[in-house]
C-alpha atoms as a PDB file:
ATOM      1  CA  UNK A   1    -143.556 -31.960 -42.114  1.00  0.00           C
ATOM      2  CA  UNK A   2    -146.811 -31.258 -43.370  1.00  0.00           C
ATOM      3  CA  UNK A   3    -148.092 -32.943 -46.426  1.00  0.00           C
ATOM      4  CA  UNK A   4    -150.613 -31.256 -48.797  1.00  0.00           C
ATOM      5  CA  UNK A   5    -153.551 -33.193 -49.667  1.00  0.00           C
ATOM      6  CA  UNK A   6    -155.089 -33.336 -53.281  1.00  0.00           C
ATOM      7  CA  UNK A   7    -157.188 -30.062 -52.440  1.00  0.00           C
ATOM      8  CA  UNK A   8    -154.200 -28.229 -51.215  1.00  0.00           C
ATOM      9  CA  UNK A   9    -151.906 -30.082 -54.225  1.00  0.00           C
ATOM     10  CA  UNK A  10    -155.086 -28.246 -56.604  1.00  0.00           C
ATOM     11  CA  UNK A  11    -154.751 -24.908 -54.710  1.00  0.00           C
ATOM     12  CA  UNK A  12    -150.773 -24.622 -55.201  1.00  0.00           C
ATOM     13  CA  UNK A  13    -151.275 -25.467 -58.885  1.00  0.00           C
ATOM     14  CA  UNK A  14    -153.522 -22.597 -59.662  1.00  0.00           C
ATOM     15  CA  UNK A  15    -152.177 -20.400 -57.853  1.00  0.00           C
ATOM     16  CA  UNK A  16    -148.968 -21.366 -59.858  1.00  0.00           C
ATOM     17  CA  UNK A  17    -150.446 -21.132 -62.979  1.00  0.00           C
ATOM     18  CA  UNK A  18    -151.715 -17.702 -61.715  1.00  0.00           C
ATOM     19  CA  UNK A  19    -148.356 -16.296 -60.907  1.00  0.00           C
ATOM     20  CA  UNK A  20    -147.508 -17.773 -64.012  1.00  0.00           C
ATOM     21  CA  UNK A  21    -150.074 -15.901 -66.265  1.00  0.00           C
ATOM     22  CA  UNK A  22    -149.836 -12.548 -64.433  1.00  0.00           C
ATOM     23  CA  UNK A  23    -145.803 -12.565 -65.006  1.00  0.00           C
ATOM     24  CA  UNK A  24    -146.238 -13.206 -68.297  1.00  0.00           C
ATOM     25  CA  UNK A  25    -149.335 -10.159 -68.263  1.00  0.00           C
ATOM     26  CA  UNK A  26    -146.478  -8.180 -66.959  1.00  0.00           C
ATOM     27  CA  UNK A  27    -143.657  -8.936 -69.066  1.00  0.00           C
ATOM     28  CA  UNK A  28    -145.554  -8.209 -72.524  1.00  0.00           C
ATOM     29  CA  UNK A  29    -146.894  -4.987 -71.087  1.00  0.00           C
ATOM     30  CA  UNK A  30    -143.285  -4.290 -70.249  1.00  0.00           C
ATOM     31  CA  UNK A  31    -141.703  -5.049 -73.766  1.00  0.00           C
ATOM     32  CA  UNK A  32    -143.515  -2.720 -76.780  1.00  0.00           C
ATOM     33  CA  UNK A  33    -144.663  -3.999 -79.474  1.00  0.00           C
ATOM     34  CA  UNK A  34    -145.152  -7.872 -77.949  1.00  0.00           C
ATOM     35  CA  UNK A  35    -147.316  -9.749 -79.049  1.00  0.00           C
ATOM     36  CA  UNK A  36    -149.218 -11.477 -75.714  1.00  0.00           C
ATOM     37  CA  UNK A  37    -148.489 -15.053 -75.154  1.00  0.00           C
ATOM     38  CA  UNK A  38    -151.030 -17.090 -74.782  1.00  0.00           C
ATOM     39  CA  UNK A  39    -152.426 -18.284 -71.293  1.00  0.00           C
ATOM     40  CA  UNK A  40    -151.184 -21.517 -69.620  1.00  0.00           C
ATOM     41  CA  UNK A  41    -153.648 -24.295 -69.860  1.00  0.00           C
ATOM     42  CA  UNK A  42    -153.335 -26.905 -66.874  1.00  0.00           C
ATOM     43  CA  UNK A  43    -152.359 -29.536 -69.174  1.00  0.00           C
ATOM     44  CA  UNK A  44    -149.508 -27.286 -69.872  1.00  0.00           C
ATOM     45  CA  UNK A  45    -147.738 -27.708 -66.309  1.00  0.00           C
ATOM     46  CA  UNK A  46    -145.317 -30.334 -65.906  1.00  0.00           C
ATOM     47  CA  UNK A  47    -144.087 -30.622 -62.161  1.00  0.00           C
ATOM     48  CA  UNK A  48    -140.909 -31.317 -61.565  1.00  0.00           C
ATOM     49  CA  UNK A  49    -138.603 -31.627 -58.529  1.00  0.00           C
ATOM     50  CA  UNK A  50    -137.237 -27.736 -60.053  1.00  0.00           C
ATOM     51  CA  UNK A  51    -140.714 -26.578 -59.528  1.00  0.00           C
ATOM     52  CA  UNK A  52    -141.868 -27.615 -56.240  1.00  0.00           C
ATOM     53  CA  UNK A  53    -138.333 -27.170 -54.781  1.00  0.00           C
ATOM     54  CA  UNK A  54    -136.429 -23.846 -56.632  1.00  0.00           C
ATOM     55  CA  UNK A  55    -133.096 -23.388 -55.917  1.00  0.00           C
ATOM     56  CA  UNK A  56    -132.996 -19.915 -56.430  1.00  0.00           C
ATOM     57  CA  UNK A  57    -135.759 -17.242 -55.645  1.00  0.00           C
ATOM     58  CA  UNK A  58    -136.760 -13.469 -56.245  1.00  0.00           C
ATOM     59  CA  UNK A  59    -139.541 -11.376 -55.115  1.00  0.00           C
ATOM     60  CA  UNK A  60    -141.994 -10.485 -57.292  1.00  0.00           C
ATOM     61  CA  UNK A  61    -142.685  -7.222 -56.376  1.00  0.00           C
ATOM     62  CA  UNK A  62    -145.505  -5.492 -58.257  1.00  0.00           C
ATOM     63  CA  UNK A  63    -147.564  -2.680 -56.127  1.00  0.00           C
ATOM     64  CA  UNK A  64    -144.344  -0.931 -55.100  1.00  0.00           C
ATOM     65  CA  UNK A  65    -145.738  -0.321 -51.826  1.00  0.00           C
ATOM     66  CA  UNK A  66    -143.779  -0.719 -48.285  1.00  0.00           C
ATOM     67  CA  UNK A  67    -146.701  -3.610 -46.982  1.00  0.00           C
ATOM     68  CA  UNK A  68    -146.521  -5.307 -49.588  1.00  0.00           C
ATOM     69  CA  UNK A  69    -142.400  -5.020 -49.819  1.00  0.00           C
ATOM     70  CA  UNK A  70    -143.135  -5.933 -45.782  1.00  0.00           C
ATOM     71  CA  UNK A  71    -144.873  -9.074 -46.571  1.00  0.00           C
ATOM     72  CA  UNK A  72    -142.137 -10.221 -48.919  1.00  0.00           C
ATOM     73  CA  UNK A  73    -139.442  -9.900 -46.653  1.00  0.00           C
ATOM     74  CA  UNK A  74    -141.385 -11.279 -43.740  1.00  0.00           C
ATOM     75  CA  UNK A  75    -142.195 -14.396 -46.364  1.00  0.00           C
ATOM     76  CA  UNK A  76    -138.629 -14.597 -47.410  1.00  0.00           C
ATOM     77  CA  UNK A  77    -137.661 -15.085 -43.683  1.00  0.00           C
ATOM     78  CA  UNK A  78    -139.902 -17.861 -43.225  1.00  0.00           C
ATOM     79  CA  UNK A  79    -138.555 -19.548 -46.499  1.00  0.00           C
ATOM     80  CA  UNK A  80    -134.820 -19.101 -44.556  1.00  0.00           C
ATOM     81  CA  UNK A  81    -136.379 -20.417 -41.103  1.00  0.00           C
ATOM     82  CA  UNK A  82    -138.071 -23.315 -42.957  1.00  0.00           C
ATOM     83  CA  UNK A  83    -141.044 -22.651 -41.165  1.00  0.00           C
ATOM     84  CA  UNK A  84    -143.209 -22.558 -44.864  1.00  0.00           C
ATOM     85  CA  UNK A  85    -141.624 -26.182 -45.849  1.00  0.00           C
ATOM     86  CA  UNK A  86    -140.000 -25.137 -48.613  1.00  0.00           C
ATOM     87  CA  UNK A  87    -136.253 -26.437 -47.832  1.00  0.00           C
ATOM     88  CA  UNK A  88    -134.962 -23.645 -49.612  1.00  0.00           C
ATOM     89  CA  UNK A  89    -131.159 -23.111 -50.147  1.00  0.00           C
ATOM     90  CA  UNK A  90    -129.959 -20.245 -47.722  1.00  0.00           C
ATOM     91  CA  UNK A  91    -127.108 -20.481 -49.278  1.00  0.00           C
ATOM     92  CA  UNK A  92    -128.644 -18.753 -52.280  1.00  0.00           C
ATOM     93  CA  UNK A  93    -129.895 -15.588 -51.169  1.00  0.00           C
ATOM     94  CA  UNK A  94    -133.536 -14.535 -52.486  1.00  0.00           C
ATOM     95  CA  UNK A  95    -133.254 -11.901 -54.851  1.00  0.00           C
ATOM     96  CA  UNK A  96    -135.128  -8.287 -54.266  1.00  0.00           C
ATOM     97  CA  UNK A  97    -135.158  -5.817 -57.018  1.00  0.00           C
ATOM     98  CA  UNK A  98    -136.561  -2.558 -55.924  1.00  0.00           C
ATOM     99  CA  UNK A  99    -138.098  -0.571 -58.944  1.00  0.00           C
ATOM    100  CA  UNK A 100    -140.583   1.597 -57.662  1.00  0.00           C
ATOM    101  CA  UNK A 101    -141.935   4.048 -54.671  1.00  0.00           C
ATOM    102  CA  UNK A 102    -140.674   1.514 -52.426  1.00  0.00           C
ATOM    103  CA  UNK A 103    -137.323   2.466 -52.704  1.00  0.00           C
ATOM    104  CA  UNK A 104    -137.896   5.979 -50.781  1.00  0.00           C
ATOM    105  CA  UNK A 105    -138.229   3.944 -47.897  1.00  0.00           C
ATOM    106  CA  UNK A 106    -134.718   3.329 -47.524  1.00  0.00           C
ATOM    107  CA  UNK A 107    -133.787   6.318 -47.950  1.00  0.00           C
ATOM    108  CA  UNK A 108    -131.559   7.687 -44.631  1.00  0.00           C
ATOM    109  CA  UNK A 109    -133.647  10.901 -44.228  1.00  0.00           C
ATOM    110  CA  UNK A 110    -136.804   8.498 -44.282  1.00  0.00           C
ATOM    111  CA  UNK A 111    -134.969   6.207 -41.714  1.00  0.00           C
ATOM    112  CA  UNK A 112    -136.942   7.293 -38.461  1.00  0.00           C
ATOM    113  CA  UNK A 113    -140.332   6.428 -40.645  1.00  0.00           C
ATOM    114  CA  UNK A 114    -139.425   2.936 -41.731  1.00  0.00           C
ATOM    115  CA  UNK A 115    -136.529   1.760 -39.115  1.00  0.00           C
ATOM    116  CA  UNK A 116    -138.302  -1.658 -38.575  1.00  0.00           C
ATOM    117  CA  UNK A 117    -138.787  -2.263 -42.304  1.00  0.00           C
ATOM    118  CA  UNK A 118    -134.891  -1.142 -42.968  1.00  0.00           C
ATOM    119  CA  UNK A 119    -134.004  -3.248 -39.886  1.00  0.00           C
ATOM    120  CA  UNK A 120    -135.640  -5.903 -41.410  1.00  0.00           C
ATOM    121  CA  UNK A 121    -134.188  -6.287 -44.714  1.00  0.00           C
ATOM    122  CA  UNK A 122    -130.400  -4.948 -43.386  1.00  0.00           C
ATOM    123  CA  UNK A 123    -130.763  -8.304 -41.039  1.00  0.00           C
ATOM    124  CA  UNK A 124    -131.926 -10.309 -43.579  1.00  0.00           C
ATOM    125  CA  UNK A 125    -129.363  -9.098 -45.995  1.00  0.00           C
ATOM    126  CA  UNK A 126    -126.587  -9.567 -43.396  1.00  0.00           C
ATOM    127  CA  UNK A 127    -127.605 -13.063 -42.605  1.00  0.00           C
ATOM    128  CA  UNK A 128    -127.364 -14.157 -46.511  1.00  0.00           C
ATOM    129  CA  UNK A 129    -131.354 -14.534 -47.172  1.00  0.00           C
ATOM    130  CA  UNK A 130    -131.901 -11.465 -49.503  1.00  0.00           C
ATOM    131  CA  UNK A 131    -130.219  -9.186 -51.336  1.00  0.00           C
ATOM    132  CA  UNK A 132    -131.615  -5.724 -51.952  1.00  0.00           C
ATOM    133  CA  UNK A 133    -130.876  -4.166 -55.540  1.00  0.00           C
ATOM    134  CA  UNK A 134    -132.024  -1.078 -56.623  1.00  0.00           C
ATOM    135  CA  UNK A 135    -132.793   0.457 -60.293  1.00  0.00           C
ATOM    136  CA  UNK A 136    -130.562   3.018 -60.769  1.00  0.00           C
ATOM    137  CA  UNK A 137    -132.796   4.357 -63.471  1.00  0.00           C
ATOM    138  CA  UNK A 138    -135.667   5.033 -61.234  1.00  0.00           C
ATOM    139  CA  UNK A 139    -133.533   6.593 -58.627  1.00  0.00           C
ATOM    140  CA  UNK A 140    -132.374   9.055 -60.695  1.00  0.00           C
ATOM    141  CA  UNK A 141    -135.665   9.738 -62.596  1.00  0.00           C
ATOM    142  CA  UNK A 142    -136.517  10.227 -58.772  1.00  0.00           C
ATOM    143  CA  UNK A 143    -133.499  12.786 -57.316  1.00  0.00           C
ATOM    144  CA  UNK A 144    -131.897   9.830 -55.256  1.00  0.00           C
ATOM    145  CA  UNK A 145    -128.103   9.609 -55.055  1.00  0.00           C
ATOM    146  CA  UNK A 146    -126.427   6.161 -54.144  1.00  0.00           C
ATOM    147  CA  UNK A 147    -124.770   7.523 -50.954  1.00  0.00           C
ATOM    148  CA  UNK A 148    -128.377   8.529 -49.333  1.00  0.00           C
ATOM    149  CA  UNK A 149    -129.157   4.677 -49.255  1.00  0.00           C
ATOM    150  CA  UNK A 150    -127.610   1.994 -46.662  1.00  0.00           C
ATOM    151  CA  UNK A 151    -124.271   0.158 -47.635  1.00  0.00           C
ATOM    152  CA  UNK A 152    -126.464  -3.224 -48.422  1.00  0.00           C
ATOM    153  CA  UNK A 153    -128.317  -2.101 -50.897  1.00  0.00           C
ATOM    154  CA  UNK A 154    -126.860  -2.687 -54.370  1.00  0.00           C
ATOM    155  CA  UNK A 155    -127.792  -0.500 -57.853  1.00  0.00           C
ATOM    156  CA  UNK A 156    -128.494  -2.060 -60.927  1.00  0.00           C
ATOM    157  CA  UNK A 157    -128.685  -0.467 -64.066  1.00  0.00           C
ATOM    158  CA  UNK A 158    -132.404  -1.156 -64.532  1.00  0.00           C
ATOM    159  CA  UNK A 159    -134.450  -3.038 -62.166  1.00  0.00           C
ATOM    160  CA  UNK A 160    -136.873  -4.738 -64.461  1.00  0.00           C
ATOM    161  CA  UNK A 161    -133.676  -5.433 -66.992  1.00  0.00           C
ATOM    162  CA  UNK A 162    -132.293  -7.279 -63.722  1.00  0.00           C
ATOM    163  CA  UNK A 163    -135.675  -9.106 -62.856  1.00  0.00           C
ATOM    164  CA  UNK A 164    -135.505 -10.438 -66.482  1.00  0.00           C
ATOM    165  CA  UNK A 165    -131.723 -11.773 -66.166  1.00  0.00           C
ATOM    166  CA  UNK A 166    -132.381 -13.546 -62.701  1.00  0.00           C
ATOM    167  CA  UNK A 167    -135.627 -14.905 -64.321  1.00  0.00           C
ATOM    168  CA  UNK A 168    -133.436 -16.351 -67.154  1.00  0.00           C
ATOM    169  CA  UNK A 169    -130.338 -17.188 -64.749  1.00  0.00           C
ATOM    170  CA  UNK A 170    -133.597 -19.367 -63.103  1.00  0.00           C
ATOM    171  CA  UNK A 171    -134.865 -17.664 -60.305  1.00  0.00           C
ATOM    172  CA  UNK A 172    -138.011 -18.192 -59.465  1.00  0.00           C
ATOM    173  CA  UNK A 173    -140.626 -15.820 -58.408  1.00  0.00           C
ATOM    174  CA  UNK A 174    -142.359 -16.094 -54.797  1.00  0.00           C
END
């Protein structure tokens, strides 16, 4: 296994406290009314076992748009395979809450379009490493009926209602 050196130990930290701030940037923007939290200064990041080794995990997806929902599941495979280092947990699967354009994608009529993308995540969802949930509210906003998506995908009420439980249930974003 590879070990990171102090320059690569730097680089994970602020790209931590990056995530970090831009989840935050998110959430406030997200809840009316909120008064923004303020940044994380380094001094403010205690690392712990938790931290460089989650247990659980959930995509943080934010342009809604099928590379980047490619590059997730692509990453989230690696995490399985162990080929990133991360010893994660398969036995957890990673958490993927579609809220956006994305979901079209999986829709059967689109199936010919994005059969290596569907392919991907119906693998990865059969071999325990993801799970796919969809916001309900955004599909119907949207004219898409439960039955017009594939058998592994699960609705939630509200995706970014679910992203906030899993975030307080402890997942952590990748």
């Amino acid at each position: 296994r590879r070990m990171l050196g102090k320059k690569g130990f730097i680089s994970v930290c602020a790209l931590t406290l990056l995530l970090v701030n831009t989840v935050l940037a998110q959430d406030a923007a997200t809840k009316p009314n909120a008064q923004p939290e303020a940044p994380l200064a380094v001094t403010d990041v205690t690392l712990s076992k938790e931290v460089l080794k989650p247990s659980k995990l959930q995509a943080n997806i934010a342009l809604h748009t099928l590379e980047e929902l490619k590059q997730l599941l692509v990453q989230a495979e690696m995490i399985a395979n162990d080929e990133a280092g991360s010893e994660y947990d398969t036995d957890k699967p990673i958490s993927v809450v579609l809220h956006g354009e994305e979901i079209h994608a999986f829709v059967r009529s689109n199936y010919r379009n994005n059969k290596a993308l569907v392919d991907l995540a119906a693998r990865l969802d059969a071999f325990n490493v993801i799970e796919v949930k969809v916001c309900k509210r955004w599909m119907g906003a949207n004219g898409i009926m439960e039955s017009q998506l594939p058998p592994f995908i699960e609705p939630v009420p509200f995706g970014l209602g679910e992203r906030e439980r899993l975030q307080k249930a402890g997942y952590a974003y990748f």
